[in-house]
Each structure stands twice: as C-alpha cells, then as structure tokens.
Protein backbone atom coordinates (compact mmCIF):
# COMPACT_ATOMS: atom_id res chain seq x y z
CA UNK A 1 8.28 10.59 -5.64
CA UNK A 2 8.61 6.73 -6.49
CA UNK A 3 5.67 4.23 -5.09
CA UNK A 4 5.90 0.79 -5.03
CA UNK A 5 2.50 -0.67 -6.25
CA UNK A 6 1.21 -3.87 -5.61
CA UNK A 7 -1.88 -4.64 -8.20
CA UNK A 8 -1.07 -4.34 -12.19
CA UNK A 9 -4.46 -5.30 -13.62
CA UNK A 10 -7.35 -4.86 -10.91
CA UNK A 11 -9.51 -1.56 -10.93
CA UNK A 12 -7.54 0.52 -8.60
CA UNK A 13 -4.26 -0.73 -9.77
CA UNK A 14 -5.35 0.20 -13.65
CA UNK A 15 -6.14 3.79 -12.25
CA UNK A 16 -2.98 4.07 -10.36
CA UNK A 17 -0.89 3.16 -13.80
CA UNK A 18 -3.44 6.46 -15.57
CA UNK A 19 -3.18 8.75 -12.72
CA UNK A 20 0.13 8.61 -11.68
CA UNK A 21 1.32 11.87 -12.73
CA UNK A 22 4.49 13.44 -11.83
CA UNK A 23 5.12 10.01 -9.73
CA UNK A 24 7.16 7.65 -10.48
CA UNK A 25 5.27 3.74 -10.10
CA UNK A 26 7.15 0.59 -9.47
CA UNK A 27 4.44 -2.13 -10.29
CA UNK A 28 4.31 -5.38 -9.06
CA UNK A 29 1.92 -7.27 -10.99
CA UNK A 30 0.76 -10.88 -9.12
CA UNK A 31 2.73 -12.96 -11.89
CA UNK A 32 5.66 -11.74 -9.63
CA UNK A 33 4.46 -10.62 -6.46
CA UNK A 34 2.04 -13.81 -5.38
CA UNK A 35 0.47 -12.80 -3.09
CA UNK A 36 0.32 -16.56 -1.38
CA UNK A 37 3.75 -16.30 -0.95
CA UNK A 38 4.12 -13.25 1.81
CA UNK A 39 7.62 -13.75 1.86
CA UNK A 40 8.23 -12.62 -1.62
CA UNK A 41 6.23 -9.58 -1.72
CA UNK A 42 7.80 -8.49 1.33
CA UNK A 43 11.44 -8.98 -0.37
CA UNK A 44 10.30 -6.50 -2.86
CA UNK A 45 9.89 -3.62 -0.33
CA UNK A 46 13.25 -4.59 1.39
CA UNK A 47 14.63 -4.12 -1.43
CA UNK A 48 12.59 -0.86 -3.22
CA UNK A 49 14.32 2.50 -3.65
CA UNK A 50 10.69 3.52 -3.27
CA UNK A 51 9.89 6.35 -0.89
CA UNK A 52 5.99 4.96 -0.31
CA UNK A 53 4.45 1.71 -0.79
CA UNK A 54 0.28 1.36 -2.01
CA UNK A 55 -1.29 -2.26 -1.94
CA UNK A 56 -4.09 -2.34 -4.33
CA UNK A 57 -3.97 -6.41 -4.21
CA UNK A 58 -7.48 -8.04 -2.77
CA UNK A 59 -9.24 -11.50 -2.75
CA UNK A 60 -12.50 -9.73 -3.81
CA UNK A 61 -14.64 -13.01 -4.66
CA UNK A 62 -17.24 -12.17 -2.19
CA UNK A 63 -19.42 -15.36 -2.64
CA UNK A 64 -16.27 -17.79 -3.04
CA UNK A 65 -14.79 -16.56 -0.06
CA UNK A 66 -17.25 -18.18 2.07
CA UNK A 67 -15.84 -21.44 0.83
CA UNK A 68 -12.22 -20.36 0.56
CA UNK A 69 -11.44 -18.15 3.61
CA UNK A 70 -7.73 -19.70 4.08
CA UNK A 71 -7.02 -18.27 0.79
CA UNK A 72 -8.99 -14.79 0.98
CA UNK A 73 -6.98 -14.89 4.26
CA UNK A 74 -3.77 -15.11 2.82
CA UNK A 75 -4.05 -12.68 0.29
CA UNK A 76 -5.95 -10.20 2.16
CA UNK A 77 -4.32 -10.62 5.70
CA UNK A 78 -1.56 -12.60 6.22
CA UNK A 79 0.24 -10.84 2.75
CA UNK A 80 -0.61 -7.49 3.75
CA UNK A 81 0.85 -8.35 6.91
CA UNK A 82 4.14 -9.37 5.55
CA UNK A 83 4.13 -6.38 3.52
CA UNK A 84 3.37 -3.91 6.25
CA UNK A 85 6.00 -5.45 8.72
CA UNK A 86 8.56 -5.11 5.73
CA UNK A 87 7.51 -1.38 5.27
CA UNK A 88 7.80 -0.54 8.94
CA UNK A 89 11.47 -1.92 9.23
CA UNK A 90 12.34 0.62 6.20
CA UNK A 91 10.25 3.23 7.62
CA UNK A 92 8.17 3.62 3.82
CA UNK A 93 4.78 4.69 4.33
CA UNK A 94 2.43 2.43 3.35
CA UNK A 95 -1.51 2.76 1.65
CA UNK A 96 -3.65 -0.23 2.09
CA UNK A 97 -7.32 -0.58 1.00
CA UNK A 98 -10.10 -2.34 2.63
CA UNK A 99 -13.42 -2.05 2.40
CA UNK A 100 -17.05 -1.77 4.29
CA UNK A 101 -17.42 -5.18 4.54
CA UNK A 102 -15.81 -4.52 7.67
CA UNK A 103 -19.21 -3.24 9.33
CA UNK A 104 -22.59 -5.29 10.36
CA UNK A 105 -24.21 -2.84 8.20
CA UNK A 106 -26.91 -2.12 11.13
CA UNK A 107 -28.44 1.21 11.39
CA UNK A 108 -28.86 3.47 8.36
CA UNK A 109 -26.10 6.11 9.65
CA UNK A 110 -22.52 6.23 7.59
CA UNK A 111 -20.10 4.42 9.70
CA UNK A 112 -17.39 6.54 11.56
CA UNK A 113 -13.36 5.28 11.07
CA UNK A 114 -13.67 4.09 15.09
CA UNK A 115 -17.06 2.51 14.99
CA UNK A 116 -16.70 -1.04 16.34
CA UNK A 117 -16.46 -3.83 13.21
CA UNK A 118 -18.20 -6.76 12.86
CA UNK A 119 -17.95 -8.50 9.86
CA UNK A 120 -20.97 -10.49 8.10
CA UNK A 121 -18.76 -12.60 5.72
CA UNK A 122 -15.66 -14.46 5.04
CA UNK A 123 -14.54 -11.36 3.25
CA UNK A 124 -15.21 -8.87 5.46
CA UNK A 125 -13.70 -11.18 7.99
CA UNK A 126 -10.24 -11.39 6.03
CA UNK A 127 -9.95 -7.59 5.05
CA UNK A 128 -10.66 -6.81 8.73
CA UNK A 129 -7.47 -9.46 9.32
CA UNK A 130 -5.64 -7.43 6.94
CA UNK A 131 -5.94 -3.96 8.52
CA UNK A 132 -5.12 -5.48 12.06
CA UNK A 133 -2.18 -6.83 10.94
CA UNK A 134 -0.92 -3.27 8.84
CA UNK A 135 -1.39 -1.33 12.41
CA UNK A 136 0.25 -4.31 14.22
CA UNK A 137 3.14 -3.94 12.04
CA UNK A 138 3.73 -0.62 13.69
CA UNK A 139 4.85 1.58 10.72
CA UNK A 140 3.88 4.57 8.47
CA UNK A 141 0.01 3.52 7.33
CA UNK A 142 -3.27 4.74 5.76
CA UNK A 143 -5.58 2.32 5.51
CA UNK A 144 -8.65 3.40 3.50
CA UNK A 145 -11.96 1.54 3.37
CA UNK A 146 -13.89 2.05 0.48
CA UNK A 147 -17.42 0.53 -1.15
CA UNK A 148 -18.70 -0.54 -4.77
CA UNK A 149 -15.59 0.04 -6.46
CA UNK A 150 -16.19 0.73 -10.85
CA UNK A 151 -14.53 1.43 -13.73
CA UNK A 152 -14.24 1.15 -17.51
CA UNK A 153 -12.24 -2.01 -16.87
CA UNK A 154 -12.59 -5.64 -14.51
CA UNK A 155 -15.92 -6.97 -13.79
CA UNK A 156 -18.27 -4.20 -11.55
CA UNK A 157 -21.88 -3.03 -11.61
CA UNK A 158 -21.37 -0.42 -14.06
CA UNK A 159 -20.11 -2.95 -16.80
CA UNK A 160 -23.17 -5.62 -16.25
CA UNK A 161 -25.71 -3.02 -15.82
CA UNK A 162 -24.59 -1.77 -19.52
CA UNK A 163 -24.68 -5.09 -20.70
CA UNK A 164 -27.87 -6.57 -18.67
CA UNK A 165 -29.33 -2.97 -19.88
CA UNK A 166 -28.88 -3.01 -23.47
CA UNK A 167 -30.02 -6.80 -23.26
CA UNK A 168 -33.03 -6.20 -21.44
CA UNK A 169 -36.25 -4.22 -21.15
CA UNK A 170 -36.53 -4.66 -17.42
CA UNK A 171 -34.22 -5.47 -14.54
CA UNK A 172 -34.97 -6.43 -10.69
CA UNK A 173 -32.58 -4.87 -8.63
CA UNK A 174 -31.99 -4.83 -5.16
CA UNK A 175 -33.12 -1.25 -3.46
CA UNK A 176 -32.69 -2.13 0.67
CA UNK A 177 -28.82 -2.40 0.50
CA UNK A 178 -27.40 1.20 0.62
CA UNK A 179 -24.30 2.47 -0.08
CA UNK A 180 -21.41 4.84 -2.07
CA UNK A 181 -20.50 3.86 -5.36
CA UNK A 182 -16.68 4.40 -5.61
CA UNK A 183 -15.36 4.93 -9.21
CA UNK A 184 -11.56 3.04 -9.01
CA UNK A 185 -10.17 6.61 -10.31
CA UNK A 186 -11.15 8.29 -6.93
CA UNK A 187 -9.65 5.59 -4.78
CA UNK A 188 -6.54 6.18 -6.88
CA UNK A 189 -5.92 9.88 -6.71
CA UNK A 190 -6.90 9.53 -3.05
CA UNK A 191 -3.82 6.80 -2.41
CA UNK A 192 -1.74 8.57 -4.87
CA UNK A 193 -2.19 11.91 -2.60
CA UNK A 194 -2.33 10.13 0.63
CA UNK A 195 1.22 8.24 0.09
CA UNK A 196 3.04 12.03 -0.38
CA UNK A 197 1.62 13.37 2.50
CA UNK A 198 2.73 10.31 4.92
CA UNK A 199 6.03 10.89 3.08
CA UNK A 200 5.32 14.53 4.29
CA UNK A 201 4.01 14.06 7.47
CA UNK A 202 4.16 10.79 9.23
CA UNK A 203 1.74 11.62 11.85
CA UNK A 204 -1.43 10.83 9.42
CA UNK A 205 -1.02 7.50 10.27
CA UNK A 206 -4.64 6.01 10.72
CA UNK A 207 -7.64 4.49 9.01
CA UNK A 208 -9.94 6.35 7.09
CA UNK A 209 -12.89 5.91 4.45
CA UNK A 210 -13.44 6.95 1.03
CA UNK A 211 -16.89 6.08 -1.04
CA UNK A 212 -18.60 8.24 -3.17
CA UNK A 213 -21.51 10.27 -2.69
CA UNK A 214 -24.62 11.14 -2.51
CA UNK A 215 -25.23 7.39 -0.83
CA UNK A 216 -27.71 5.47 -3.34
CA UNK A 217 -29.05 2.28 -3.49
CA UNK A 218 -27.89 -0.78 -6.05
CA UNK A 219 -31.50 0.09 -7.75
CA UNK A 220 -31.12 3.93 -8.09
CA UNK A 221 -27.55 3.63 -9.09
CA UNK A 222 -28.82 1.33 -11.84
CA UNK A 223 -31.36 4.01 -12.67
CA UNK A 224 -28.67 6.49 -13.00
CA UNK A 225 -26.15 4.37 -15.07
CA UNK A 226 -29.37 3.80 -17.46
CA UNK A 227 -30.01 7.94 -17.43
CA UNK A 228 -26.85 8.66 -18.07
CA UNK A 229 -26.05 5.99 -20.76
CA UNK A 230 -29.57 6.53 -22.82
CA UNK A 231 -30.69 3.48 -22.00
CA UNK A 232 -34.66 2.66 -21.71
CA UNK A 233 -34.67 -0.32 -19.01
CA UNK A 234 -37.18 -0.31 -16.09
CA UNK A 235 -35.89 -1.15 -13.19
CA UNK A 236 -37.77 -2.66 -10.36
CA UNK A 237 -37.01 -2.72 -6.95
CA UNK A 238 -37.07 -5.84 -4.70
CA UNK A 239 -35.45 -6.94 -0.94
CA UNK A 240 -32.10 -8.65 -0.41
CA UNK A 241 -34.38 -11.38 0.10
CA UNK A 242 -35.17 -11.87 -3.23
CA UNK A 243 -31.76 -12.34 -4.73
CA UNK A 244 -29.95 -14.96 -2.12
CA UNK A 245 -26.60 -14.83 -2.14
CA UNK A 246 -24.11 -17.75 -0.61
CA UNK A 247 -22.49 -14.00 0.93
CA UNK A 248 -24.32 -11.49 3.19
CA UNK A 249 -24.33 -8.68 2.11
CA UNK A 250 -24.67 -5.64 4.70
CA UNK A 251 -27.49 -3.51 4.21
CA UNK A 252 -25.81 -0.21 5.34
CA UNK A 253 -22.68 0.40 3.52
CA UNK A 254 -22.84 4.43 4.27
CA UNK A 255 -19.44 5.65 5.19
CA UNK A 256 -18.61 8.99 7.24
CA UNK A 257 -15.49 10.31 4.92
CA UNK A 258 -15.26 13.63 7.27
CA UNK A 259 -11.67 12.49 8.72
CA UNK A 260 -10.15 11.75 4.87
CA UNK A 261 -11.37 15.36 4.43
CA UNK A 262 -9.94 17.17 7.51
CA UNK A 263 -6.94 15.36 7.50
CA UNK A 264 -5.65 15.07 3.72
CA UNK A 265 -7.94 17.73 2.72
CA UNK A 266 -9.56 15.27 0.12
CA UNK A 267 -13.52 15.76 -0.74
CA UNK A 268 -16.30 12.93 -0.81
CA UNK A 269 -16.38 12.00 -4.71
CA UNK A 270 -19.43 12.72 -6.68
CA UNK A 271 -19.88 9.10 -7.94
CA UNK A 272 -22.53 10.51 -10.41
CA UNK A 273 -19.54 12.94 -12.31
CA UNK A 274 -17.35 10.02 -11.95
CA UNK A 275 -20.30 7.79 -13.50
CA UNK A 276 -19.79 10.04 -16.78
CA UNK A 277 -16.01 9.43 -16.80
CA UNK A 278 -16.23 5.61 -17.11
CA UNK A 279 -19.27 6.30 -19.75
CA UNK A 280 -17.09 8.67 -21.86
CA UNK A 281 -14.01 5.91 -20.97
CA UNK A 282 -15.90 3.40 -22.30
CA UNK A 283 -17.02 4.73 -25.18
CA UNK A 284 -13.62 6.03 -26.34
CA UNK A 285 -12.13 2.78 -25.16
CA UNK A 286 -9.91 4.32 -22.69
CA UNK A 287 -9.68 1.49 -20.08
C-alpha cells in the first residue's frame, strides 16, 4: 500500500513517518505542498500513484485564529477541499483530521459523530469548513475528529507541563474543561489502518472520533504527566475563568469513539499507556 501524506513535521505527520510499517509514504511536506495554494496540493493527488491519501496539515493556532480566520480558512477548509475534490475524481480514499472544536462543548456527555456542531471559535469554525467541504467533494473519506493531540515532538501540554514542572513547585491549571488526551501515535495508527480498509471497503465512508481515554481534565492530566515523570509539582485547580484566553475554549471535549470501534474495529486509546511512550520517547530522544 502507498499513501500520499500531507504534513512532514507536525505531530501526526512525525508519527505517520515512525509508524508506517509495511506502507509505503509519499510525504508532502508544506515547503512543497502550501497549503494556501489549493491548486497545488491538489496537482499532487492527480498525479500520485498512491492508492490512499491522509491530510495531517492544520492551522492549529487556536488563539491567532480569531484574528486570522481567512487564513485558518484556507488551510483548514478551502485546501482540504481542493484536495478532497482531487481525490474523488481518482477515486483514492482519503483520511482527514479535525477536531472537537467542532462542538459547543455543552453538556458533560461525549459527543456522538451526528450530534449537531456548533463551533465556539474561529478554529472550530474553519475545521468544521473543512469536513463540509471533504463530504461535498463526494469521494472515498474518513474524517476523524480528535482532541489534545501530544507527543515527544511540536509544542503540546505534555512538553510545557515537563518544562513548567521541573521549573516550578506549583502550577494553576485549569480543572472545568474536560476532555481525551490524544497521543499523535494513536491518531496515526488509526489513519494508517483506516486508509487500507477504505482501500478495502469503500463503504466506511463517514466521520468518526478518536481521543483517548479515560476523559480527564487539563489539571488531572497534569497530575498524571507529573506521576508518571517523578516530578514533585502541586497542582492547583482553578475555572476557565481564571486563565482568559482571546479563544473559547469548550468545556466538554468528551467524544463517543463507539462507531471508530464497530466499524474499523479500532479501541479507545489509553492516553495514560500512551503518556509513558512519549516519557520513555523523550528520554531516549526518539522524537
């Protein structure tokens, strides 16, 4: 199998490049495919001898976005668009990933694939953009939604809780925002397995979620990356309120995955074993 990738040096795309396996990856890194030019990165699926195409490419700036949409809107709708359109006239299935920012994040139940979105955020408001236009486009799709996305490498919550942690004797974190810490390795395997199955079976078309579990909040996951790393900071908990952001945030990011399950037989991730990876990574620097 041979998978076009779009995304050379962001989490997921890192993981892709590790956990490829028997599959062959053509990478598109954005020094080549830019993604504010649509009409290139769709030239590069009309002309793959890929059999599957994953976009791992996002505007993920949630705070800049608010003063940037046309941008975040290029790269994370009109782009994917482009791309999707392009896949559907060579009939390549294609992966896309979007995120919980998607939801209001009312209510404290995990959001089902086919609850209705509503987006707080220029972000959320541009990734939602993105998936509309990947069904539009009529082809061969999965489009997961995921949350909290680590790893050994980029800039995440694991990486400046480490360094706020060994810097620090105490930490305020924010405990009313809920949610499923997604290690980047996860999201990998899952688009890795998802793209040879459309290959497979074409009918899997749909959107789906995938987010670790057990859901935690920012301030217990914090506890847990200072557990598991040996590290002696208090954390204290405090309301969204207390840390203003120019972004809302949603306070429910809980995500049903039963339909990534049932359909491409894929468990929820235990964020906590995938926690001890990116510990372990880091400390062998594996990135």
């Amino acid at each position: 199998m041979k998978i076009l990738v779009f995304g050379e040096i962001g989490q997921v795309g890192q993981e892709l490049q590790r956990r490829a396996g028997d599959a062959t990856l053509e990478v598109r890194g954005l020094d080549e495919a830019n993604f504010t030019r649509p009409d290139i990165c769709a030239g590069f699926v009309a002309d793959t001898d890929a059999d599957a195409v994953i976009n791992a490419v996002a505007y993920t700036a949630v705070d800049k976005a608010e003063e940037d949409e046309a941008l975040a809107l290029q790269i994370n709708g009109t782009t994917p668009g482009a791309i999707a359109r392009a896949a559907a006239a060579r009939g390549l299935p294609l992966v896309h990933i979007s995120t919980d920012y998607v939801f209001d994040g009312g209510g404290d139940a995990p959001f089902a694939v086919d609850h209705p979105t509503g987006p707080l955020g220029a972000y959320g408001r541009t990734k939602l953009a993105g998936e509309q236009a990947v069904r539009a486009a009529g082809g061969i799709h999965a489009i997961f939604r995921t949350s909290w996305v680590v790893s050994a490498h980029g800039n995440n919550f694991v990486r400046t809780m480490l360094r706020l942690g060994a810097e620090r004797d105490r930490l305020t974190i924010v405990a009313d925002q809920v949610g499923g810490p997604t290690p980047a390795a996860d999201i990998a395997d899952t688009c890795l397995a998802a793209a040879r199955q459309l290959i497979a079976d074409p009918a899997k078309t749909g959107t789906y979620h995938i987010s670790g579990g057990p859901d935690v909040s920012w301030a217990d996951f914090a506890r847990e990356i200072f557990a598991q790393a040996g590290l002696g900071c208090e954390v204290v908990d405090i309301p969204s309120s207390d840390y203003p952001t120019p972004a809302v945030r949603p306070l429910n990011s809980r995500m049903d995955n039963s339909a990534t399950e049932t359909v491409f037989g894929l468990k929820r991730p235990d964020w906590r074993a995938g926690l001890r990876d990116i510990l372990s990574d880091l400390e062998t620097g594996t990135r």
